[in-house]
PDB file of N, CA and C in Angstrom:
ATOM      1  N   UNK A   1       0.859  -1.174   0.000  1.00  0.00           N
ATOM      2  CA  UNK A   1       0.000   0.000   0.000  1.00  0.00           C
ATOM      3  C   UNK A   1       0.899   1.229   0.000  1.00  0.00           C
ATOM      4  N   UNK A   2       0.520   2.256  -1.142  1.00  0.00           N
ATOM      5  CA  UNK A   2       1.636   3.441  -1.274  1.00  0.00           C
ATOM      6  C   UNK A   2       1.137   4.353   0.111  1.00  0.00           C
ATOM      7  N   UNK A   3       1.621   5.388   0.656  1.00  0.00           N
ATOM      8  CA  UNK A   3       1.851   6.326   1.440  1.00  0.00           C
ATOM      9  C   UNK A   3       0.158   7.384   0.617  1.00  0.00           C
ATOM     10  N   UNK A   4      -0.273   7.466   1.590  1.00  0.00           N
ATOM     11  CA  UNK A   4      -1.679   8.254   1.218  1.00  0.00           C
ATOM     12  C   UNK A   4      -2.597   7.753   0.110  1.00  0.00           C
ATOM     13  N   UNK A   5      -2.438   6.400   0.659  1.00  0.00           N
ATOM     14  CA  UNK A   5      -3.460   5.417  -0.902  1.00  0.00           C
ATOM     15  C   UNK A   5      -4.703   5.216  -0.047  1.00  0.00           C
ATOM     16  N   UNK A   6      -5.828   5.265  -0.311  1.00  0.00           N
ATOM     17  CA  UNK A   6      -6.830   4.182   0.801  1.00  0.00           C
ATOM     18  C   UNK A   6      -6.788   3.388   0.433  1.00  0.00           C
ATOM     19  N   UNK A   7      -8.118   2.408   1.096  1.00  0.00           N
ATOM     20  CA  UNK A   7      -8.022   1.109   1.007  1.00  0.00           C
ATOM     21  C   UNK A   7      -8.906   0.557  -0.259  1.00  0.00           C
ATOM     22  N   UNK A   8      -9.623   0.977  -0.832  1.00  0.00           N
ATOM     23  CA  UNK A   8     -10.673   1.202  -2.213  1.00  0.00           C
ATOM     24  C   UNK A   8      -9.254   0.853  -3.128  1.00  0.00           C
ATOM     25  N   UNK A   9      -8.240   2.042  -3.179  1.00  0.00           N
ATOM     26  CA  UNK A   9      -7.532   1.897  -4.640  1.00  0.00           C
ATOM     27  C   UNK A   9      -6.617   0.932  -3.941  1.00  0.00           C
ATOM     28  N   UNK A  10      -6.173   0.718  -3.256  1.00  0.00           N
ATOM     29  CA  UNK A  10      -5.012  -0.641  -2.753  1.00  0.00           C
ATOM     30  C   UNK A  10      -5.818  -1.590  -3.554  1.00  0.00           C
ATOM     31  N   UNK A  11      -6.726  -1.811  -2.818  1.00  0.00           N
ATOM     32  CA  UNK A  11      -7.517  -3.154  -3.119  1.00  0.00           C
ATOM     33  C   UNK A  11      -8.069  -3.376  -4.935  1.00  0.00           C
ATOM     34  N   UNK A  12      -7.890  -1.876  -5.512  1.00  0.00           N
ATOM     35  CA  UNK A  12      -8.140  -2.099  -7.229  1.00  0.00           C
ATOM     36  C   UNK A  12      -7.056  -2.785  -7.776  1.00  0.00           C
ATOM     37  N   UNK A  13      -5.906  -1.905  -7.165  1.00  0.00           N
ATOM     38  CA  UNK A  13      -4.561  -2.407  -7.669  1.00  0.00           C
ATOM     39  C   UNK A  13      -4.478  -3.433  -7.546  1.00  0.00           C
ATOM     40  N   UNK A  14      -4.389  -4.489  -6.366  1.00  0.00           N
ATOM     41  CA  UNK A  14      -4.453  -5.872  -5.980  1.00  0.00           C
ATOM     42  C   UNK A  14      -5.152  -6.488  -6.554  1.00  0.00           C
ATOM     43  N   UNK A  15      -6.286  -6.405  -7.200  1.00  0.00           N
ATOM     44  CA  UNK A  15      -7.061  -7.131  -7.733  1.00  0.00           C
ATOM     45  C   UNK A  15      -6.876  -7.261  -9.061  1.00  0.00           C
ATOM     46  N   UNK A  16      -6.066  -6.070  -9.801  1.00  0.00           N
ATOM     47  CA  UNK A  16      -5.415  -6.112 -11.208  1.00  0.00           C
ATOM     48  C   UNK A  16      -4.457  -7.243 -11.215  1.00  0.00           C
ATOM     49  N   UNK A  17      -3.357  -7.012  -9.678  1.00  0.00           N
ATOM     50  CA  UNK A  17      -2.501  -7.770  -9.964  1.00  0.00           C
ATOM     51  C   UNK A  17      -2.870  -9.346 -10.052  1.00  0.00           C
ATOM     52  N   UNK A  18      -4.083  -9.776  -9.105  1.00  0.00           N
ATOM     53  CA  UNK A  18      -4.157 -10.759  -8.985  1.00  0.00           C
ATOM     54  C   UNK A  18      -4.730 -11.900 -10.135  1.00  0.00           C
ATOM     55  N   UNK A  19      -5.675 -10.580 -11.274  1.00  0.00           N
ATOM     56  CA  UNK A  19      -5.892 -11.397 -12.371  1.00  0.00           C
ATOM     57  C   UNK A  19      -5.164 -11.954 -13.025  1.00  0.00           C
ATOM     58  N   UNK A  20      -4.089 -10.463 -13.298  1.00  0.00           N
ATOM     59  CA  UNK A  20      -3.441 -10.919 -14.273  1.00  0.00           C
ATOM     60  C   UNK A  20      -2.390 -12.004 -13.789  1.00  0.00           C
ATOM     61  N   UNK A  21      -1.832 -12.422 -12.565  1.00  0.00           N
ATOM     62  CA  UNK A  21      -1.188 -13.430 -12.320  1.00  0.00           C
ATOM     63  C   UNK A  21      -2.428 -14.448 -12.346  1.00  0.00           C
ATOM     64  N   UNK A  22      -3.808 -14.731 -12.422  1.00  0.00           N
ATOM     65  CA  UNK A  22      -4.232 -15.651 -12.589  1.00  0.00           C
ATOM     66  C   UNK A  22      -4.607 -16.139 -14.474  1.00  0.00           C
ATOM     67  N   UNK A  23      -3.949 -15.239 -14.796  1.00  0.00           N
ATOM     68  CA  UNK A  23      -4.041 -15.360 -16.356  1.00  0.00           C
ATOM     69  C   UNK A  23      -2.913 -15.670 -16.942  1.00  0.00           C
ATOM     70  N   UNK A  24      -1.651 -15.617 -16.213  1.00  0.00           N
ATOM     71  CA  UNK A  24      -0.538 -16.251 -16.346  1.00  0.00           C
ATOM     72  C   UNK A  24      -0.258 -17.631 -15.731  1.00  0.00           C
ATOM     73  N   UNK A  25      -1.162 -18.453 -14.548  1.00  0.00           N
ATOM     74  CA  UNK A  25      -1.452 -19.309 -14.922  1.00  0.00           C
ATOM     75  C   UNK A  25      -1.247 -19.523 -13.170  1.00  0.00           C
ATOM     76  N   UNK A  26      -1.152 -18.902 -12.570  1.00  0.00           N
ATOM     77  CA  UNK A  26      -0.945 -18.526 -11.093  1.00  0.00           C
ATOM     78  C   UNK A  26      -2.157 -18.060  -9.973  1.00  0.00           C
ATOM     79  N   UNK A  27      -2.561 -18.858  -9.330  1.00  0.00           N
ATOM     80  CA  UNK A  27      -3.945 -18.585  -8.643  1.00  0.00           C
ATOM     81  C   UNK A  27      -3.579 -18.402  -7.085  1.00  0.00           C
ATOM     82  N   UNK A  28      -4.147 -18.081  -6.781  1.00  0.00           N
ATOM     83  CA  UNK A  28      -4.022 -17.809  -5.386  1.00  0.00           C
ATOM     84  C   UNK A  28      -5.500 -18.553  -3.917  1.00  0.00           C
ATOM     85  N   UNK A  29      -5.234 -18.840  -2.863  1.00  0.00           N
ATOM     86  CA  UNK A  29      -6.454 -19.124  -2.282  1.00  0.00           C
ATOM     87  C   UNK A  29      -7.117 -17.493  -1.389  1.00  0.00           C
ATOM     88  N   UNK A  30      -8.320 -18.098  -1.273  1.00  0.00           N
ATOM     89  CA  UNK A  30      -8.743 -16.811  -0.424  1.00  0.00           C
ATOM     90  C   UNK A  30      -7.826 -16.971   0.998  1.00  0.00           C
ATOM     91  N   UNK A  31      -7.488 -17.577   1.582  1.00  0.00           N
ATOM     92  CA  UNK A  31      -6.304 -17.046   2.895  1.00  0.00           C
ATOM     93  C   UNK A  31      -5.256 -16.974   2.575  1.00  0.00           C
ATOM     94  N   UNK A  32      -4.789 -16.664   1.327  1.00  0.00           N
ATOM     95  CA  UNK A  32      -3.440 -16.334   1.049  1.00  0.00           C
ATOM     96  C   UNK A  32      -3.396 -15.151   0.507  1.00  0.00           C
ATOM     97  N   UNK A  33      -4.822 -14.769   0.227  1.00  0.00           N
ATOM     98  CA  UNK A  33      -5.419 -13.483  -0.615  1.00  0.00           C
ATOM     99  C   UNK A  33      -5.223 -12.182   0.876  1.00  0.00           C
ATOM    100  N   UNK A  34      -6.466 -12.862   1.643  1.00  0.00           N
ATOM    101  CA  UNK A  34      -6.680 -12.184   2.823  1.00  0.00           C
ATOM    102  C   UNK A  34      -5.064 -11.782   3.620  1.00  0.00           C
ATOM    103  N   UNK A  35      -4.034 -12.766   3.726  1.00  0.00           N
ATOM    104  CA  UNK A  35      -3.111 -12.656   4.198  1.00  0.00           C
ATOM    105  C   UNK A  35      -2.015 -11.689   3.652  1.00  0.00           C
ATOM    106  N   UNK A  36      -1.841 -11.832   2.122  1.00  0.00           N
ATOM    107  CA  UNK A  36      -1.421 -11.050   1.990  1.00  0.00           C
ATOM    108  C   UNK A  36      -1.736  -9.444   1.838  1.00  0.00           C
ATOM    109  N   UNK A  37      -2.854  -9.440   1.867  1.00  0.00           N
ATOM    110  CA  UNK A  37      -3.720  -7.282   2.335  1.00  0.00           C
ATOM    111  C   UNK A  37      -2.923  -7.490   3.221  1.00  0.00           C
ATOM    112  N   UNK A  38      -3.187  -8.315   4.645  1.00  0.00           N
ATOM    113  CA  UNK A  38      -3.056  -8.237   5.768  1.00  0.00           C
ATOM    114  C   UNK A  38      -1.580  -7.631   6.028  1.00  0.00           C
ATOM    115  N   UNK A  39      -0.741  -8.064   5.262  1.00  0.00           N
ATOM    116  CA  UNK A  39       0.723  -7.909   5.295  1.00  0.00           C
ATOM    117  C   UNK A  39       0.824  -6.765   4.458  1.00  0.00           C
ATOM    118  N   UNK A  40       0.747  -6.218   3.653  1.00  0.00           N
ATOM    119  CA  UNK A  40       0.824  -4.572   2.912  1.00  0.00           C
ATOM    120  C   UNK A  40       0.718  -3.929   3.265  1.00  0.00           C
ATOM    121  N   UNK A  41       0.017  -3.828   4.345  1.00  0.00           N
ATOM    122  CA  UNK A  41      -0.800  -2.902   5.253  1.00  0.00           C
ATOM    123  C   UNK A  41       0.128  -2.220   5.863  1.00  0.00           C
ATOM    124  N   UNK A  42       0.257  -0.473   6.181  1.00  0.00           N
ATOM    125  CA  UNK A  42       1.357   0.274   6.412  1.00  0.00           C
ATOM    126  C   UNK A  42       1.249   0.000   8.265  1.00  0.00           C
ATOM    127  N   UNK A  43       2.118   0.531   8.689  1.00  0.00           N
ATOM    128  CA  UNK A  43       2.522   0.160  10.439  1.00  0.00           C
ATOM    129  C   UNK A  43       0.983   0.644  11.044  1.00  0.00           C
ATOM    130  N   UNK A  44       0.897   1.952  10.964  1.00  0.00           N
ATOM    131  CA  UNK A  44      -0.074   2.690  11.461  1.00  0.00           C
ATOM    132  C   UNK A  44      -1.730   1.621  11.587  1.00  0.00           C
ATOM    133  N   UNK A  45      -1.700   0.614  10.855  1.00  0.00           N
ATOM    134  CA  UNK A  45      -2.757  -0.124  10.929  1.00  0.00           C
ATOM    135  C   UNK A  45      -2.715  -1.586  11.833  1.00  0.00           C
ATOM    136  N   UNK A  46      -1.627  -1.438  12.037  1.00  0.00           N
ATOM    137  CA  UNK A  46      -1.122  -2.890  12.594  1.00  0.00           C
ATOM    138  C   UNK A  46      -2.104  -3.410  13.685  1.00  0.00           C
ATOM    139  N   UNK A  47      -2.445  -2.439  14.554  1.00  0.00           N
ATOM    140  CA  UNK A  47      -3.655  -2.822  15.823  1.00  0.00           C
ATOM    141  C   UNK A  47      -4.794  -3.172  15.194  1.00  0.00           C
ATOM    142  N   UNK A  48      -5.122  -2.779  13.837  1.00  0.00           N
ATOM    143  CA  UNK A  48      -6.266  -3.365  13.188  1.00  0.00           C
ATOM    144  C   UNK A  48      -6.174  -5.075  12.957  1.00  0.00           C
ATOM    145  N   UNK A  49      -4.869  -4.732  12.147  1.00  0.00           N
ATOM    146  CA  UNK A  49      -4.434  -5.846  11.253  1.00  0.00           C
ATOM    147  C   UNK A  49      -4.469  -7.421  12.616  1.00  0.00           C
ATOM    148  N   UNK A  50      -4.184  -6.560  13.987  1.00  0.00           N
ATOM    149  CA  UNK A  50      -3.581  -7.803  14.799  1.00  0.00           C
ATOM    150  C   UNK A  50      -5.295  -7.852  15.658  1.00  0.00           C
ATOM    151  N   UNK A  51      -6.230  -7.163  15.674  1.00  0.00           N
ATOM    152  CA  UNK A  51      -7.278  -7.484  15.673  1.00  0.00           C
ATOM    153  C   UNK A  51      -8.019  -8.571  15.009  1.00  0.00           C
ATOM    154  N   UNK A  52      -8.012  -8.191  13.768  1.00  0.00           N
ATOM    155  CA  UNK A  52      -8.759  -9.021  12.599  1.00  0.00           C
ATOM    156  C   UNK A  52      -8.015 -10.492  12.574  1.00  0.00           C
ATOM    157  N   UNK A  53      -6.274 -10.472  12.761  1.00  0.00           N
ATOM    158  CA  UNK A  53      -6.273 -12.225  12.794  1.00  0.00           C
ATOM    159  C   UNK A  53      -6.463 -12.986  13.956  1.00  0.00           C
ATOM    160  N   UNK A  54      -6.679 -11.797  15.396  1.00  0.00           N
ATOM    161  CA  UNK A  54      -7.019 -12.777  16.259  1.00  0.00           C
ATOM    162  C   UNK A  54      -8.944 -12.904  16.359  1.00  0.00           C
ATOM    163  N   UNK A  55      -9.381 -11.988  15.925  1.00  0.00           N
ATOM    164  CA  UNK A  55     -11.014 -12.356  16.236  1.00  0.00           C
ATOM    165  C   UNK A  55     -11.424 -13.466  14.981  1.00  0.00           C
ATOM    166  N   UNK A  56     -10.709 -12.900  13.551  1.00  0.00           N
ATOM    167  CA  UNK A  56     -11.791 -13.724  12.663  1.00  0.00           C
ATOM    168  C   UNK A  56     -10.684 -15.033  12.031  1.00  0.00           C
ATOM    169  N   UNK A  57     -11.056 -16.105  12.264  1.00  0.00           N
ATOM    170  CA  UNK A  57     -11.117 -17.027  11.130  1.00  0.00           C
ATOM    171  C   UNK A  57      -9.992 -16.855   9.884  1.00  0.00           C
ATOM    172  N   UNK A  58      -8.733 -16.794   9.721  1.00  0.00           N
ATOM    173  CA  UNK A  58      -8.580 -16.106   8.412  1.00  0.00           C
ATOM    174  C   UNK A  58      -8.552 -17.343   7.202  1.00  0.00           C
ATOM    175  N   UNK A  59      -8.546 -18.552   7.287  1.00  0.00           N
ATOM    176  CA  UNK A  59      -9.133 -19.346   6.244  1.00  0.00           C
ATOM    177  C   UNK A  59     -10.316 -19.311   5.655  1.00  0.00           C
ATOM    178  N   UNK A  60     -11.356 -18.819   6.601  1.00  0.00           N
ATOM    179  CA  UNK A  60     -12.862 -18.845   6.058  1.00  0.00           C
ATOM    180  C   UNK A  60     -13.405 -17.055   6.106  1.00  0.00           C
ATOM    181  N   UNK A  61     -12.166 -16.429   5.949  1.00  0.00           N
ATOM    182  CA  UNK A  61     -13.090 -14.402   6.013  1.00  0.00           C
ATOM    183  C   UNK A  61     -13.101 -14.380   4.662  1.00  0.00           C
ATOM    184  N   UNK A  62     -13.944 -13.884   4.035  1.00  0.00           N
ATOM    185  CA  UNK A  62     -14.217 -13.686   2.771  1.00  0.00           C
ATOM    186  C   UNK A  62     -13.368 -12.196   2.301  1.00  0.00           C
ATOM    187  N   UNK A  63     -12.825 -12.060   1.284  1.00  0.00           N
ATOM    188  CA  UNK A  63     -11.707 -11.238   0.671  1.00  0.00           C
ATOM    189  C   UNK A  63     -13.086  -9.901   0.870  1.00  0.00           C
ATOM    190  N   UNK A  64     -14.200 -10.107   0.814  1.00  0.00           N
ATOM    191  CA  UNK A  64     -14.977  -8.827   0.694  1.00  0.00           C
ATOM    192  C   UNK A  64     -15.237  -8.511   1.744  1.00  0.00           C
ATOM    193  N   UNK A  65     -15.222  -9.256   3.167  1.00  0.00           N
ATOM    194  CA  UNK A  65     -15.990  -8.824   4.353  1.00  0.00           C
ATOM    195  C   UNK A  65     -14.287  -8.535   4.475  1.00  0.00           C
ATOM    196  N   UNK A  66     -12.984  -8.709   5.071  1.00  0.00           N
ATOM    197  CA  UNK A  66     -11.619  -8.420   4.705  1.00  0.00           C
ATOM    198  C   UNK A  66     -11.980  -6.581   4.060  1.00  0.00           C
ATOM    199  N   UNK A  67     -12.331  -6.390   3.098  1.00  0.00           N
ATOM    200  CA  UNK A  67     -12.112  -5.328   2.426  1.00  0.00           C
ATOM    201  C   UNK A  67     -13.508  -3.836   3.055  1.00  0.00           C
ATOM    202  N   UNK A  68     -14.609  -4.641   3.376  1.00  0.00           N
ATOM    203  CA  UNK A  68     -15.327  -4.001   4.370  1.00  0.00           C
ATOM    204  C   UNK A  68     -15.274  -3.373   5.752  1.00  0.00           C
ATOM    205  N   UNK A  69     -14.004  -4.108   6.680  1.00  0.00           N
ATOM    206  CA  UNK A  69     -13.750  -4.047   7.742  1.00  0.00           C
ATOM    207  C   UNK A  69     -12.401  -3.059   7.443  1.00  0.00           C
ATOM    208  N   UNK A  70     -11.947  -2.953   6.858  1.00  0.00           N
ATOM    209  CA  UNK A  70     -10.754  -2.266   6.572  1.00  0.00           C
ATOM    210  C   UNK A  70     -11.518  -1.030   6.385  1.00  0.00           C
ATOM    211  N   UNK A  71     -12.489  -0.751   5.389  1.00  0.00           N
ATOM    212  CA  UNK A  71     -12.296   0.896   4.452  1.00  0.00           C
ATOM    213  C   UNK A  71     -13.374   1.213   5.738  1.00  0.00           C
ATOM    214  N   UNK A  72     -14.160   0.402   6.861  1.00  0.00           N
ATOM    215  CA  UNK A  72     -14.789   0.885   8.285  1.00  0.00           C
ATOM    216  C   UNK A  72     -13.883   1.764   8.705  1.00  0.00           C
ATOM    217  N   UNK A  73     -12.463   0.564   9.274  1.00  0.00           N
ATOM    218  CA  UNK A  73     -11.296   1.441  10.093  1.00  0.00           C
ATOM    219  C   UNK A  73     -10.981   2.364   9.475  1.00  0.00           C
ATOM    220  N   UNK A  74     -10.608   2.474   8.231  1.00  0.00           N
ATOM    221  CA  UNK A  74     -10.045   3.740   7.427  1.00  0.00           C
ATOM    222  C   UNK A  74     -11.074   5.044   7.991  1.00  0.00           C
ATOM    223  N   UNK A  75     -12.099   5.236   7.896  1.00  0.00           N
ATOM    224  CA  UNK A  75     -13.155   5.472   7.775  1.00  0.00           C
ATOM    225  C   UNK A  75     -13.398   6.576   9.476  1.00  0.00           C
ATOM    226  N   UNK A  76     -12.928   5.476  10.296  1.00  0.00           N
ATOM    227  CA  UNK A  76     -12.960   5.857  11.892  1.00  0.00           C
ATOM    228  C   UNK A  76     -11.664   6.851  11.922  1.00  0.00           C
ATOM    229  N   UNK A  77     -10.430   6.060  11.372  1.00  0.00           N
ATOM    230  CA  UNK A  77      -9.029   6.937  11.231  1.00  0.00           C
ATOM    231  C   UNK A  77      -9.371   8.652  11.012  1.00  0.00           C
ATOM    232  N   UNK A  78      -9.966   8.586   9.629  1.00  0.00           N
ATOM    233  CA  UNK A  78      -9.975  10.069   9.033  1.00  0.00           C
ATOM    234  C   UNK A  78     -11.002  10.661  10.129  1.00  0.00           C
ATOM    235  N   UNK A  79     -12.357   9.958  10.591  1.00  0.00           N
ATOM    236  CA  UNK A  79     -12.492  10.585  11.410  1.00  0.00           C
ATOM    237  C   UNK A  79     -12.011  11.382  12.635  1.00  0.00           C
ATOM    238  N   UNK A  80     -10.979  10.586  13.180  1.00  0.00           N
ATOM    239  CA  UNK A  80     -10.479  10.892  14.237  1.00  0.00           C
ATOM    240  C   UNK A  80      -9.432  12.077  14.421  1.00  0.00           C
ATOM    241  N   UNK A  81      -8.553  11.890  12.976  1.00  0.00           N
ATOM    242  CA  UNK A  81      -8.153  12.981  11.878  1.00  0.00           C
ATOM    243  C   UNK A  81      -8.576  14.325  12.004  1.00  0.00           C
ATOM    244  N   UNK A  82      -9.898  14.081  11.625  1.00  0.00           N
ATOM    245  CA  UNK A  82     -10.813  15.400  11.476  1.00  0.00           C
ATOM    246  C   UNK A  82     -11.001  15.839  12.986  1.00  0.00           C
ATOM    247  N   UNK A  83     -11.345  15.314  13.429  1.00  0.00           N
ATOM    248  CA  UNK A  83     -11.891  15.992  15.082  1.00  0.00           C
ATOM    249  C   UNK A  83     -10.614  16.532  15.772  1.00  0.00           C
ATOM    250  N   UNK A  84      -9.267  15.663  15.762  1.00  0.00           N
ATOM    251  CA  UNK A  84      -8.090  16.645  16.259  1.00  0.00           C
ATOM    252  C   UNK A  84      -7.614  17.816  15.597  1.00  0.00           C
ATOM    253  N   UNK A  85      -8.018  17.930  14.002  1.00  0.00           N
ATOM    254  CA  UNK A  85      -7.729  18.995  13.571  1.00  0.00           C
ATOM    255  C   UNK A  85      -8.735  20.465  13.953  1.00  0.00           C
ATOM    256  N   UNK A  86      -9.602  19.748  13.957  1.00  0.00           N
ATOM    257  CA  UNK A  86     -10.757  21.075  14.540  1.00  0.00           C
ATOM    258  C   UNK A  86     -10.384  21.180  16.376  1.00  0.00           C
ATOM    259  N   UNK A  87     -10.349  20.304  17.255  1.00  0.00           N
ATOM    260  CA  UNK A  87      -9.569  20.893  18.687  1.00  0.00           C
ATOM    261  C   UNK A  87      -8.311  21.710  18.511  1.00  0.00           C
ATOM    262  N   UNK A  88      -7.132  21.372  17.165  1.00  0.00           N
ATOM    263  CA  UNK A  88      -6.525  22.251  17.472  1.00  0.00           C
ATOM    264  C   UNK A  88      -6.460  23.322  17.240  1.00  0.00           C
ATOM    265  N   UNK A  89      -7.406  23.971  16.505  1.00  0.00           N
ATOM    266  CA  UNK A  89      -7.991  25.357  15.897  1.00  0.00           C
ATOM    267  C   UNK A  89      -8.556  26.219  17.035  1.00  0.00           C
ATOM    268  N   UNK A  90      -7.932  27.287  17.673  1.00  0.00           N
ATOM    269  CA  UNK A  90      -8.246  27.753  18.878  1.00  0.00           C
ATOM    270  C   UNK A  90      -7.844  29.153  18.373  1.00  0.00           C
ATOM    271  N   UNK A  91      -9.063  29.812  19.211  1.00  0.00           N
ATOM    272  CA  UNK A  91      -9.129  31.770  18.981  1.00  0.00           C
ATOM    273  C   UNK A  91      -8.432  32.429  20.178  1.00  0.00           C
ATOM    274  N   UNK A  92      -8.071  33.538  19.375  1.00  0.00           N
ATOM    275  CA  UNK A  92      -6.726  34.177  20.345  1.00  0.00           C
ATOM    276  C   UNK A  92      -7.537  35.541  20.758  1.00  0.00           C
ATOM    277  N   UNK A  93      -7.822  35.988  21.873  1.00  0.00           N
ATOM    278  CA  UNK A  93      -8.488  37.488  21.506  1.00  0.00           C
ATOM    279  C   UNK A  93      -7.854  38.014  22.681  1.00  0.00           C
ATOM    280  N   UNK A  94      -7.520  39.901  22.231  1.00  0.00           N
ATOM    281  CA  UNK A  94      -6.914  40.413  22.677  1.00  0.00           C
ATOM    282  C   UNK A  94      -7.761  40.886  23.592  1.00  0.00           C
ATOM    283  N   UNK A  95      -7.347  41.263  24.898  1.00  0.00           N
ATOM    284  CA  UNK A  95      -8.047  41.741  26.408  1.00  0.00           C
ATOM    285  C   UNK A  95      -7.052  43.335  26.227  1.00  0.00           C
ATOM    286  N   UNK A  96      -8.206  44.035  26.465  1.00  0.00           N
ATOM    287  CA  UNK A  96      -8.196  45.488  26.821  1.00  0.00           C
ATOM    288  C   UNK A  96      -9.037  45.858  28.477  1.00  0.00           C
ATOM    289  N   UNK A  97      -7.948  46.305  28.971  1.00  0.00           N
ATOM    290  CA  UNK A  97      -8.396  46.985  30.310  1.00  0.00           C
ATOM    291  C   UNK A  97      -7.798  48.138  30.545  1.00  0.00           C
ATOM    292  N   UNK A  98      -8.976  48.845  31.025  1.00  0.00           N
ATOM    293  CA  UNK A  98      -8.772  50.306  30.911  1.00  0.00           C
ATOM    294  C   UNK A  98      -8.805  50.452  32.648  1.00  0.00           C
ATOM    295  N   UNK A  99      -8.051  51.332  32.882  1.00  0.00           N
ATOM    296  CA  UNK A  99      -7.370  51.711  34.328  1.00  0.00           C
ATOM    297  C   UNK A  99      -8.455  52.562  35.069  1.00  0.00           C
ATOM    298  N   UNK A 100      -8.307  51.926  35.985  1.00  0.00           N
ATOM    299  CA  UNK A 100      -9.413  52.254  37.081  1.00  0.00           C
ATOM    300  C   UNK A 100      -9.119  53.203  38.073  1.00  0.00           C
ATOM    301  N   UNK A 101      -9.846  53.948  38.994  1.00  0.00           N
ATOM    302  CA  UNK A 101      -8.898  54.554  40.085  1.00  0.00           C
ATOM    303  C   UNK A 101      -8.165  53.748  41.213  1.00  0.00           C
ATOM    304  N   UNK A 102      -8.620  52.298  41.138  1.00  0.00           N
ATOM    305  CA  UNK A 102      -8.118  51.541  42.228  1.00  0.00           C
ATOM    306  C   UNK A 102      -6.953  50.969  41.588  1.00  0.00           C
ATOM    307  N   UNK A 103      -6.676  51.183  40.255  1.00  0.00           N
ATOM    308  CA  UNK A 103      -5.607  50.748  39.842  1.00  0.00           C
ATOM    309  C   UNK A 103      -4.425  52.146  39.903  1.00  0.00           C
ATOM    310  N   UNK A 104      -4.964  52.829  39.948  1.00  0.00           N
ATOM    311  CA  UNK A 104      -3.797  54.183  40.405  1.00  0.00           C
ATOM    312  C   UNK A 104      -3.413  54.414  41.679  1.00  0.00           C
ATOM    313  N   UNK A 105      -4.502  53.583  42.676  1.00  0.00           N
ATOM    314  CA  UNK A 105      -4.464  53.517  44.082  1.00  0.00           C
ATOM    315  C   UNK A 105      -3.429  52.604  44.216  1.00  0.00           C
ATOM    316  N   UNK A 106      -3.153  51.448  43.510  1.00  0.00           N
ATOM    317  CA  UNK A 106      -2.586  50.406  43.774  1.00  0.00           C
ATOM    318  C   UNK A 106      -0.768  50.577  43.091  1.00  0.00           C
ATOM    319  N   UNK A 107      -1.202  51.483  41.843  1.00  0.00           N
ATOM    320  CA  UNK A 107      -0.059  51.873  41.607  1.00  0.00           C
ATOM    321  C   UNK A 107       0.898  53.151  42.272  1.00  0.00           C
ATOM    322  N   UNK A 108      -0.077  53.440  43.184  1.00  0.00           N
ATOM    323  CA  UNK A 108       0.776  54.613  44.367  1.00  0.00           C
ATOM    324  C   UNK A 108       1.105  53.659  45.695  1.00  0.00           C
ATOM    325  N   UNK A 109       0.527  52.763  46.351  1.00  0.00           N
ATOM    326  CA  UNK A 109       0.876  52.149  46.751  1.00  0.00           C
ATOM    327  C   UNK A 109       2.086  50.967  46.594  1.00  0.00           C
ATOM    328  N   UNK A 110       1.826  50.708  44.892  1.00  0.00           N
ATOM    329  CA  UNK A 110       3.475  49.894  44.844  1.00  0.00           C
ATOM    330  C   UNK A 110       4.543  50.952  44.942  1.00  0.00           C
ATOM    331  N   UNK A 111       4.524  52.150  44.276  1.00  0.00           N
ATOM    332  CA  UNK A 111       5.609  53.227  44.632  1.00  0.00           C
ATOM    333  C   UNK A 111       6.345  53.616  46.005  1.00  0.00           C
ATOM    334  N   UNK A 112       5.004  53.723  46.748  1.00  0.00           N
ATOM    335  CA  UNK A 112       5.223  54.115  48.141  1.00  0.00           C
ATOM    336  C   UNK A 112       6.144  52.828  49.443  1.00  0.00           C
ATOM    337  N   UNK A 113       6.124  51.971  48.261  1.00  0.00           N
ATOM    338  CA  UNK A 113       6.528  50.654  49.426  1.00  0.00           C
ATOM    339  C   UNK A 113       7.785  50.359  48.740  1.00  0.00           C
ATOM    340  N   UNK A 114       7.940  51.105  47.406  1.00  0.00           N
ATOM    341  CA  UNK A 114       9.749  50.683  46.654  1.00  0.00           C
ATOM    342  C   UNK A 114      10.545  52.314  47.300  1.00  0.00           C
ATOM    343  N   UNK A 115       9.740  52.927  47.901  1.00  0.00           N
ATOM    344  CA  UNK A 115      10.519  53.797  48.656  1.00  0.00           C
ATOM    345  C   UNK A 115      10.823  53.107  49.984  1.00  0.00           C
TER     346      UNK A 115
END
């Protein structure tokens, strides 16, 4: 999987490749199919990846429920994406205070005590 690919075009590409190696005379099984996504898969997914081979079955997951559960997580990722980018978007506003007489009181009093 290239660097900013989802999981939709991974999985087109893979599926090109896999014809055409089945047209060269080279087939593959569905857990060798499933296994190898499983292994392409960039680091950042790995807690998925080590999810999915311990809950499901990987001889009997179907390459489409495999490809469903993935573009989910993808799916949660960008979400999660999105929501830290909007927390870190924060307004700056400038405070104006205008001087009071108790603030001239207070500033004769710091004078009077650096004497």
């Amino acid at each position: 999987m290239h660097d900013n690919e989802n999981i939709s075009d991974m999985f087109t590409r893979f599926t090109t490749i896999v014809n055409s190696l089945k047209n060269l005379g080279k087939s593959y099984s569905n857990q060798e199919l499933v296994r190898k996504i499983l292994r392409c898969l960039p680091r950042n997914w790995t807690p998925k990846v080590t999810a999915i081979e311990e809950a499901k079955d990987l001889s009997t997951l179907p390459l489409e429920q495999l490809l469903g559960s993935l573009m989910t997580h993808e799916t949660t990722m960008k979400n999660h994406e999105h929501m830290d980018v909007k927390k870190k978007k924060t307004i700056a506003l400038k405070a104006l205070r205008e001087k009071s007489e108790s603030d001239e009181d207070d500033d004769i009093v710091l004078i009077s005590k650096q004497f």
